[in-house]
Protein backbone atom coordinates (compact mmCIF):
# COMPACT_ATOMS: atom_id res chain seq x y z
CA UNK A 1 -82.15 97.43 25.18
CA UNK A 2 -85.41 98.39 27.13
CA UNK A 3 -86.26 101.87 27.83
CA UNK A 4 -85.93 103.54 30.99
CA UNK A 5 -89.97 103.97 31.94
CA UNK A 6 -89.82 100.04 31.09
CA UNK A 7 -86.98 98.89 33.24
CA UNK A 8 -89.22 101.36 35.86
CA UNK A 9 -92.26 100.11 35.65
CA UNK A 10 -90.81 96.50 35.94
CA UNK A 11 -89.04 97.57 39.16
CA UNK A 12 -92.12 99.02 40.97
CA UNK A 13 -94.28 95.52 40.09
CA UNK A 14 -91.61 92.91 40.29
CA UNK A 15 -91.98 92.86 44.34
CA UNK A 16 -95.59 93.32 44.66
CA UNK A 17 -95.73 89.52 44.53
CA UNK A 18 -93.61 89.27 47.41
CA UNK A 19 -95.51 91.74 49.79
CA UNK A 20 -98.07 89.03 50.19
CA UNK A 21 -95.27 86.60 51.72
CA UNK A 22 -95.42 86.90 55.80
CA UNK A 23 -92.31 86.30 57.69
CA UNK A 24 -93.61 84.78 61.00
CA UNK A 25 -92.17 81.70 62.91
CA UNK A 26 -93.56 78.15 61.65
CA UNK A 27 -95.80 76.90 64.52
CA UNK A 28 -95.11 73.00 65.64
CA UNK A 29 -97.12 70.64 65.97
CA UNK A 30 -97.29 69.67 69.57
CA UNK A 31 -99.77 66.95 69.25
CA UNK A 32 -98.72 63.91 70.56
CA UNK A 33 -99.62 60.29 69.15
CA UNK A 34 -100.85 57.30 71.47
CA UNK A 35 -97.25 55.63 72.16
CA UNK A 36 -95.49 59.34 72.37
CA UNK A 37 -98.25 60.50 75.03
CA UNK A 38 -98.14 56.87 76.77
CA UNK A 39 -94.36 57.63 76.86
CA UNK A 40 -94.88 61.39 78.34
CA UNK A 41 -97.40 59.80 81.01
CA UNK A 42 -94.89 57.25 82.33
CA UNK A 43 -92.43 59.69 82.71
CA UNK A 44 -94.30 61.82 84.82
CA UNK A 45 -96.21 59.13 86.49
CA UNK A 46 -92.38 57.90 87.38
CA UNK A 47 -91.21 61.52 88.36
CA UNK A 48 -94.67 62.15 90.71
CA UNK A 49 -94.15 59.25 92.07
CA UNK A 50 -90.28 59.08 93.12
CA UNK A 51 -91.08 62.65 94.94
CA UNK A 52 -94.29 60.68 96.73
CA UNK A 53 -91.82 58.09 98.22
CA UNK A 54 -88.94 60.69 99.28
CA UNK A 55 -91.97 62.41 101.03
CA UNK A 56 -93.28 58.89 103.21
CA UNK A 57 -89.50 58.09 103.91
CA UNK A 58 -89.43 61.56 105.38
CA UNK A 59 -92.46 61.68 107.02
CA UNK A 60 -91.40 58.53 108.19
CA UNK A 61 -88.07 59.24 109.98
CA UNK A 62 -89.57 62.18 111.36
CA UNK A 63 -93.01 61.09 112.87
CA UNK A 64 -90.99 57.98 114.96
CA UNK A 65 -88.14 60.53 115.53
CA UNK A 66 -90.49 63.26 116.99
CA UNK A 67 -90.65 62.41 120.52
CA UNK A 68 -86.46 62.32 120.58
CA UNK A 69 -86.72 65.70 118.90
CA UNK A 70 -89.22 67.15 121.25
CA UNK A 71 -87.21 66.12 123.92
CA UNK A 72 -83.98 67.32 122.64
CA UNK A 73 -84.30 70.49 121.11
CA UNK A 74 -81.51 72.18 119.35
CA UNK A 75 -79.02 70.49 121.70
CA UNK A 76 -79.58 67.57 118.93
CA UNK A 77 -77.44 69.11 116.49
CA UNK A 78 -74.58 69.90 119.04
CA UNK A 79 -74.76 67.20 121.73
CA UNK A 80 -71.50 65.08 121.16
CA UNK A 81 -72.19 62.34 123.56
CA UNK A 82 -75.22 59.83 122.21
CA UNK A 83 -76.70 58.14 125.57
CA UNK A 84 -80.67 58.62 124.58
CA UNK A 85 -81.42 56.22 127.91
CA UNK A 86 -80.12 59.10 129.91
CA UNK A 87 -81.95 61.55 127.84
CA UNK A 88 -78.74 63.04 126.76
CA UNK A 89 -77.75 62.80 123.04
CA UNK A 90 -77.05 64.47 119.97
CA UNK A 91 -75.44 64.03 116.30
CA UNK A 92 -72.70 66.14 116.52
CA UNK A 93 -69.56 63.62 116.80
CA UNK A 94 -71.40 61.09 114.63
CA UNK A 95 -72.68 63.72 111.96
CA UNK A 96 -69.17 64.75 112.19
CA UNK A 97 -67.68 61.14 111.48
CA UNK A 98 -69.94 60.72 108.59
CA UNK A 99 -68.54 63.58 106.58
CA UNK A 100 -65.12 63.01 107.02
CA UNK A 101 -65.52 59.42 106.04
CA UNK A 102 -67.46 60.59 102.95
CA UNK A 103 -64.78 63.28 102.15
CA UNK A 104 -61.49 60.55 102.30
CA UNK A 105 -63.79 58.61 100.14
CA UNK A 106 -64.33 61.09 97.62
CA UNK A 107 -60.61 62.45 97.68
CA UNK A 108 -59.76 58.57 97.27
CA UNK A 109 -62.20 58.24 94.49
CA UNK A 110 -62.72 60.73 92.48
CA UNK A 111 -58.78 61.08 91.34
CA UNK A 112 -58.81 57.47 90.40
CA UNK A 113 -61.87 56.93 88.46
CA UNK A 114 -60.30 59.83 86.61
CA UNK A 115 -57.80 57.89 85.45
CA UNK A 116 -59.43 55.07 84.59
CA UNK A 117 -62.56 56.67 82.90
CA UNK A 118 -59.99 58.38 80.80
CA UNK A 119 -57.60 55.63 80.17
CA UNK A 120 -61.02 53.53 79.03
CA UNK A 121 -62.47 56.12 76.85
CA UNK A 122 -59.17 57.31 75.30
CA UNK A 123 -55.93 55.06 76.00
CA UNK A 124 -57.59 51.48 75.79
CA UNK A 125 -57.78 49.87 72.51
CA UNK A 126 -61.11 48.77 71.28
CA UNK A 127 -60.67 45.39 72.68
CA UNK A 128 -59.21 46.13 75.67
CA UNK A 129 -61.66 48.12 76.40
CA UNK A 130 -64.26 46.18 76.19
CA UNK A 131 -63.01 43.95 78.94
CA UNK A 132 -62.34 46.60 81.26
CA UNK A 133 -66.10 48.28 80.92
CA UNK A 134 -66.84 44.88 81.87
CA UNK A 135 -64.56 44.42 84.68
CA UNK A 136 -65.31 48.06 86.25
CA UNK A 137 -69.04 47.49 85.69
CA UNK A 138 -68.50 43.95 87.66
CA UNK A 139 -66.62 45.37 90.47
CA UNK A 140 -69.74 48.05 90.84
CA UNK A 141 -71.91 45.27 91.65
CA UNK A 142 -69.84 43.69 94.32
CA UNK A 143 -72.00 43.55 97.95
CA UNK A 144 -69.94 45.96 100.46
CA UNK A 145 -69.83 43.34 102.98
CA UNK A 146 -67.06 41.88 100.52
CA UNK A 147 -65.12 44.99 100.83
CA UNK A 148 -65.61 44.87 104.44
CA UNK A 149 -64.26 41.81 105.24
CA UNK A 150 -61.68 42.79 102.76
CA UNK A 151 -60.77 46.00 104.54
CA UNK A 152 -60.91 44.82 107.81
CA UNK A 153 -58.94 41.33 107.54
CA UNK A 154 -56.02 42.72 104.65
CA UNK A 155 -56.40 46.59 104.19
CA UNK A 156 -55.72 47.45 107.78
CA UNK A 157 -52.72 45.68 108.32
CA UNK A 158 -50.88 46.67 105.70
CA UNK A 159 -51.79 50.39 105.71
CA UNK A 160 -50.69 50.95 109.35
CA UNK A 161 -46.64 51.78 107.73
CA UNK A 162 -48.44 54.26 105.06
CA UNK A 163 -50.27 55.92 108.46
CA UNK A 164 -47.47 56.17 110.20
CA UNK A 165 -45.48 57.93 107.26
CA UNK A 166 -48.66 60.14 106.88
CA UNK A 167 -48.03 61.12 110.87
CA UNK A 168 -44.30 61.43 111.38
CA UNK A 169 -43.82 64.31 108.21
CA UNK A 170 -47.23 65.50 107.53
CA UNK A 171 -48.60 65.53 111.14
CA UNK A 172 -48.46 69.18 111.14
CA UNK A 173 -51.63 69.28 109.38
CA UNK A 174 -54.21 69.03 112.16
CA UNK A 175 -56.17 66.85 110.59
CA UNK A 176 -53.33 64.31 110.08
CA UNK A 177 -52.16 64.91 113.60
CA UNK A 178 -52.24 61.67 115.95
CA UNK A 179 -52.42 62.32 119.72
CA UNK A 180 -50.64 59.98 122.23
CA UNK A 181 -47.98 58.47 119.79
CA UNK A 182 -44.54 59.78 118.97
CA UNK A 183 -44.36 58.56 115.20
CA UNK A 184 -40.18 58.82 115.62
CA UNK A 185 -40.45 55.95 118.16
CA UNK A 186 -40.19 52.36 116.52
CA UNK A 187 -41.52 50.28 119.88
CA UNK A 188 -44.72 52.68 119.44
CA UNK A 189 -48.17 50.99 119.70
CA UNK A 190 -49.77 50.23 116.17
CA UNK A 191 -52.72 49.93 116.95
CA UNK A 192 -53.45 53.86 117.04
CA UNK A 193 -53.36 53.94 113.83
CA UNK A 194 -56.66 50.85 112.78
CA UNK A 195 -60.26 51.59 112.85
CA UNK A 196 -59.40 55.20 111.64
CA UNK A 197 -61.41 57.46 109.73
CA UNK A 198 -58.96 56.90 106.97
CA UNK A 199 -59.19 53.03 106.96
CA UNK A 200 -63.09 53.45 106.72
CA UNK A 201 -62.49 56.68 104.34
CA UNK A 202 -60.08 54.22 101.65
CA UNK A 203 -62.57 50.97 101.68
CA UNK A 204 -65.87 53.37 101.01
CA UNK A 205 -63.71 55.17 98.67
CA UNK A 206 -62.56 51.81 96.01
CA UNK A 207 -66.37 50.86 96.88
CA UNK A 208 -67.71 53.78 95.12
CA UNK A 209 -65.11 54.23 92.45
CA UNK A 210 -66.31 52.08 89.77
CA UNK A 211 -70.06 53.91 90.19
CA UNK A 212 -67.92 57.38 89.77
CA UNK A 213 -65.71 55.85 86.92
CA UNK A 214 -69.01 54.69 84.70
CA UNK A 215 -70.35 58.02 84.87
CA UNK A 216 -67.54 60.05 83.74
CA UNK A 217 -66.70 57.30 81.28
CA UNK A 218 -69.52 57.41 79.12
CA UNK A 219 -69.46 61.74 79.28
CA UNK A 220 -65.97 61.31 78.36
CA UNK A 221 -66.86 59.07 75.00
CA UNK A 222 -69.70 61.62 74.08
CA UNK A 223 -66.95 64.54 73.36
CA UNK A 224 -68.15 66.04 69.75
CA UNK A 225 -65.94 64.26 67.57
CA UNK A 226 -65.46 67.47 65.49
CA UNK A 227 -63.90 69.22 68.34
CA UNK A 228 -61.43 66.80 68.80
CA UNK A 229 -60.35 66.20 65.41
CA UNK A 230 -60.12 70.36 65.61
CA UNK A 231 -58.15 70.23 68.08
CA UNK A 232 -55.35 67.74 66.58
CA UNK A 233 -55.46 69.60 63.46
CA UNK A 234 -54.33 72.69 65.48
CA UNK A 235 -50.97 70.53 66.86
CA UNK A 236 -52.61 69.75 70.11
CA UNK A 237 -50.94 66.24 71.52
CA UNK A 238 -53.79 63.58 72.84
CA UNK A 239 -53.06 65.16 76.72
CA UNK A 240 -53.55 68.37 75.02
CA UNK A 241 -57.30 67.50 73.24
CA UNK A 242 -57.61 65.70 76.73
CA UNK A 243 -57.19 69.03 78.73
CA UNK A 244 -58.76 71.10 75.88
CA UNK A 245 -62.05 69.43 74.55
CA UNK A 246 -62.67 66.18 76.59
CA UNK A 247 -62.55 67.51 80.31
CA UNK A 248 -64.21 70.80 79.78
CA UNK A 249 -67.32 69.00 78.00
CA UNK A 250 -66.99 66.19 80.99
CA UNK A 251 -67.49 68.75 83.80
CA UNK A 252 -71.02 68.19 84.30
CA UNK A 253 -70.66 64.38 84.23
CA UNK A 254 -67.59 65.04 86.65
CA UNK A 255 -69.52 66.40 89.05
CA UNK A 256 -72.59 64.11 88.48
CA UNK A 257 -70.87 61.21 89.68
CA UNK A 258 -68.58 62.56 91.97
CA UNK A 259 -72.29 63.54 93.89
CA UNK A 260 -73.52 60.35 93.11
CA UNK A 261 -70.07 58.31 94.90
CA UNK A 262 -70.69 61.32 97.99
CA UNK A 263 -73.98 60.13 98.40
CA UNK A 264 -73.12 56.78 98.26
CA UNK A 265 -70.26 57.16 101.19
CA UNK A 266 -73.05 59.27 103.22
CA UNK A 267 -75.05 56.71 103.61
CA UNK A 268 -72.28 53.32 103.27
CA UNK A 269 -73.47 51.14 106.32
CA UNK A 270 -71.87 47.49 106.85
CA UNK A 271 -67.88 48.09 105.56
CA UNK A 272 -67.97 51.08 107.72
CA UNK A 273 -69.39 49.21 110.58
CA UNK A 274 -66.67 46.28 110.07
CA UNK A 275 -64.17 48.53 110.49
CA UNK A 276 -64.39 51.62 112.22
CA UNK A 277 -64.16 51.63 116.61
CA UNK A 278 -67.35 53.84 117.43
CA UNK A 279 -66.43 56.95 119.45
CA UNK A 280 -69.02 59.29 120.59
CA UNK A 281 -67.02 62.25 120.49
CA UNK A 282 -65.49 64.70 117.44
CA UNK A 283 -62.80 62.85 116.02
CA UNK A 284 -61.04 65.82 113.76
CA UNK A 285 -57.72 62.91 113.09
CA UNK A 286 -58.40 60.96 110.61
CA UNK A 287 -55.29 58.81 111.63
CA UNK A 288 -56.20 58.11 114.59
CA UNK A 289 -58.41 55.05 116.32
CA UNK A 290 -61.66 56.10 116.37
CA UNK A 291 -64.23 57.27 113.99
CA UNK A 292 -68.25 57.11 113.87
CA UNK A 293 -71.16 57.47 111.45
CA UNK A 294 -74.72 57.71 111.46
CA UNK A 295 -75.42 54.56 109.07
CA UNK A 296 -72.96 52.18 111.26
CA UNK A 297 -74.62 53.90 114.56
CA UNK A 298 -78.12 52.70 113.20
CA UNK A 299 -77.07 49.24 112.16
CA UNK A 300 -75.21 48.75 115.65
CA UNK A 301 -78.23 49.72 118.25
CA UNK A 302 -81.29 49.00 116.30
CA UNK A 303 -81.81 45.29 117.83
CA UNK A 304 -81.08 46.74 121.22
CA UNK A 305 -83.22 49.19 121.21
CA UNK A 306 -86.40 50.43 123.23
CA UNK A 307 -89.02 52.73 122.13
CA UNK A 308 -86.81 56.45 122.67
CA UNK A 309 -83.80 54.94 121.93
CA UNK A 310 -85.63 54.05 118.65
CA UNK A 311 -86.51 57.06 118.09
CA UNK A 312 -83.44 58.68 118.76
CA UNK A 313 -82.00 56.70 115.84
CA UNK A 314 -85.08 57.70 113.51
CA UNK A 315 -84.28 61.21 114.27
CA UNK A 316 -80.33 60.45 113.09
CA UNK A 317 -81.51 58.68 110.43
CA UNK A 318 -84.01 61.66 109.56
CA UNK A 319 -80.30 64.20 109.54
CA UNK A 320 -78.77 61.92 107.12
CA UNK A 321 -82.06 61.72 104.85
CA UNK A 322 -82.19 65.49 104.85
CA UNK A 323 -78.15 66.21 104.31
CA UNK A 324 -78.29 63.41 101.42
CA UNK A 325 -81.07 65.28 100.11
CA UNK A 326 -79.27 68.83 100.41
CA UNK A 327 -76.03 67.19 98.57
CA UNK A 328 -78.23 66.04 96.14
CA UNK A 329 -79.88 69.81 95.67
CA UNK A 330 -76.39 71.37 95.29
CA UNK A 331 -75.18 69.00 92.60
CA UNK A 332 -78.30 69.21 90.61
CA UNK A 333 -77.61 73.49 91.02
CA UNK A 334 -73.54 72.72 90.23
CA UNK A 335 -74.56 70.54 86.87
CA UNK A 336 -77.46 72.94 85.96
CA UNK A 337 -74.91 75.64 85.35
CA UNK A 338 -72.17 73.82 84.06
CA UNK A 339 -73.46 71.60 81.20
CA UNK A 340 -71.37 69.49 79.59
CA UNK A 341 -69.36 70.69 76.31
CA UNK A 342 -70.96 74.27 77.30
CA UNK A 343 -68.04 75.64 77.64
CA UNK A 344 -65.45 73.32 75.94
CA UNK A 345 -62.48 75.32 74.38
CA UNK A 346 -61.43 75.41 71.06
């Protein structure tokens, strides 16, 4: 058994060859190699060059829309009527028709491509699934005018009884309110109740819904496998994992493509043209006959136009550019603080 002084003296020089050791972080090596920094420069050539382009559209739309802007002023923003030959115009009703359309869209849309981003990514089986990616990604690529023609020759007909039953017990709601029609009265005109907001509001809203559904599918499919399988061991039922793991790491893909479908019915030009009867005036029922938007405005007066009336429209078209631009901001801000599976529960 050693002796005290020894078992000492090998305590107090064991760790003198540690003292040398330096705990410090590691330092990376942030040298690129030629296809990793050809890789970084596309990116930011891509990047620099997106933001150049947003900047000519906009300095586009405004230079032709100056002179209507100069000669308008602030009334612009709250003029309802739009007569530019008579120097008296403004993007208040249409402005106003635009975001209603794009909000029946998004309540139409969002709810269903829900359902069918989760029935895809966890209902389906493997095969099935397959051919419904396909199908949904199909139905994305189908030209609007299709959906027009389509909304205009079959939707509005047989929508008119589901208006009507909207009106007669929910017509309380102001919004839902139709003026000039008792809904109790079965000889009542029908034709109150076509070219609505809601009409236009349904067709943008199954145009955008497969672009909404592909977004959230594939966020839905990324949920951490070990946080599902956690949460089955734990008793949850599939709703239960659903509720518990999938849609809290979905939220920022949620709201991604919800954004990305708003931004889409913002700017929606030809079914909304098909279908709507242009009113220059603030339509607050979305019932009723009647509805406007900036995109259809454009599409209708452009060949007619002279040179203010031409830049009247620029100057719309320069409000829609910036509000697309400002929805665009606040999702980016929404996402940014609510990552996906930041906050996913256990």
């Amino acid at each position: 058994m050693p002796s005290l002084t020894s078992a000492a003296r090998i305590r107090n020089t064991a760790p003198a060859a540690d003292q040398s050791i330096v705990d410090e972080p590691r330092r990376l090596n942030r040298r690129l190699g030629g296809r990793d920094r050809l890789f970084h420069l596309v990116l930011r050539f891509s990047g620099v060059l997106v933001l150049i382009l947003y900047g000519l559209i906009g300095l586009f739309l405004g230079g032709n829309g100056l002179t209507a802007l100069r000669e308008a002023g602030w009334s612009f923003l709250t003029t309802q009527a739009w007569e530019p030959d008579a120097h008296h115009f403004g993007i208040a009703a249409i402005l106003t028709g635009s975001v209603l359309i794009a909000a029946v869209a998004i309540a139409t849309a969002v709810p269903l491509a829900t359902g069918v981003a989760l029935f895809i990514s966890e209902y389906a089986p493997p095969r099935l699934r397959r051919t419904l990616v396909a199908l949904v990604d199909l139905m994305a690529a189908v030209p609007s005018v299709v959906f027009g023609l389509w909304g205009f020759f079959y939707l509005q007909g047989n929508i008119i009884g589901l208006a009507r039953w909207i009106s007669t017990y929910f017509g309380w709601i102001p919004f839902l309110h139709v003026d000039g029609v008792d809904p109790s009265d079965p000889l009542a005109t029908q034709t109150v109740y076509t070219s609505s907001t809601f009409v236009a509001g349904l067709v943008v809203g199954l145009m955008i819904t497969p672009i909404v559904s592909s977004v959230m599918r594939e966020v839905f499919s990324r949920a951490p496998l070990g946080e599902r399988e956690g949460a089955y061991a734990l008793g949850a039922t599939r709703w239960g994992m659903i509720r518990t793991v999938v849609l809290p790491y979905g939220r920022g893909g949620m709201i991604g493509g919800s954004m990305l479908g708003l931004g889409r019915a913002l700017g929606e030009t030809i079914s909304v043209y098909m279908i709507i009867s242009p009113v220059f005036a603030i339509q607050p029922h979305i019932l009723q006959n009647g509805a406007n938007s900036i995109s259809a405005l454009i599409a209708l007066r452009t060949g007619e136009a002279g040179p203010f009336y031409r830049s009247a429209l620029m100057a719309a078209g320069l409000s829609l550019f910036g509000m697309t631009l400002l929805v665009n901001f606040v999702a980016s801000a929404i996402i940014a603080r609510s990552r996906s599976g930041a906050t996913s529960e256990g």
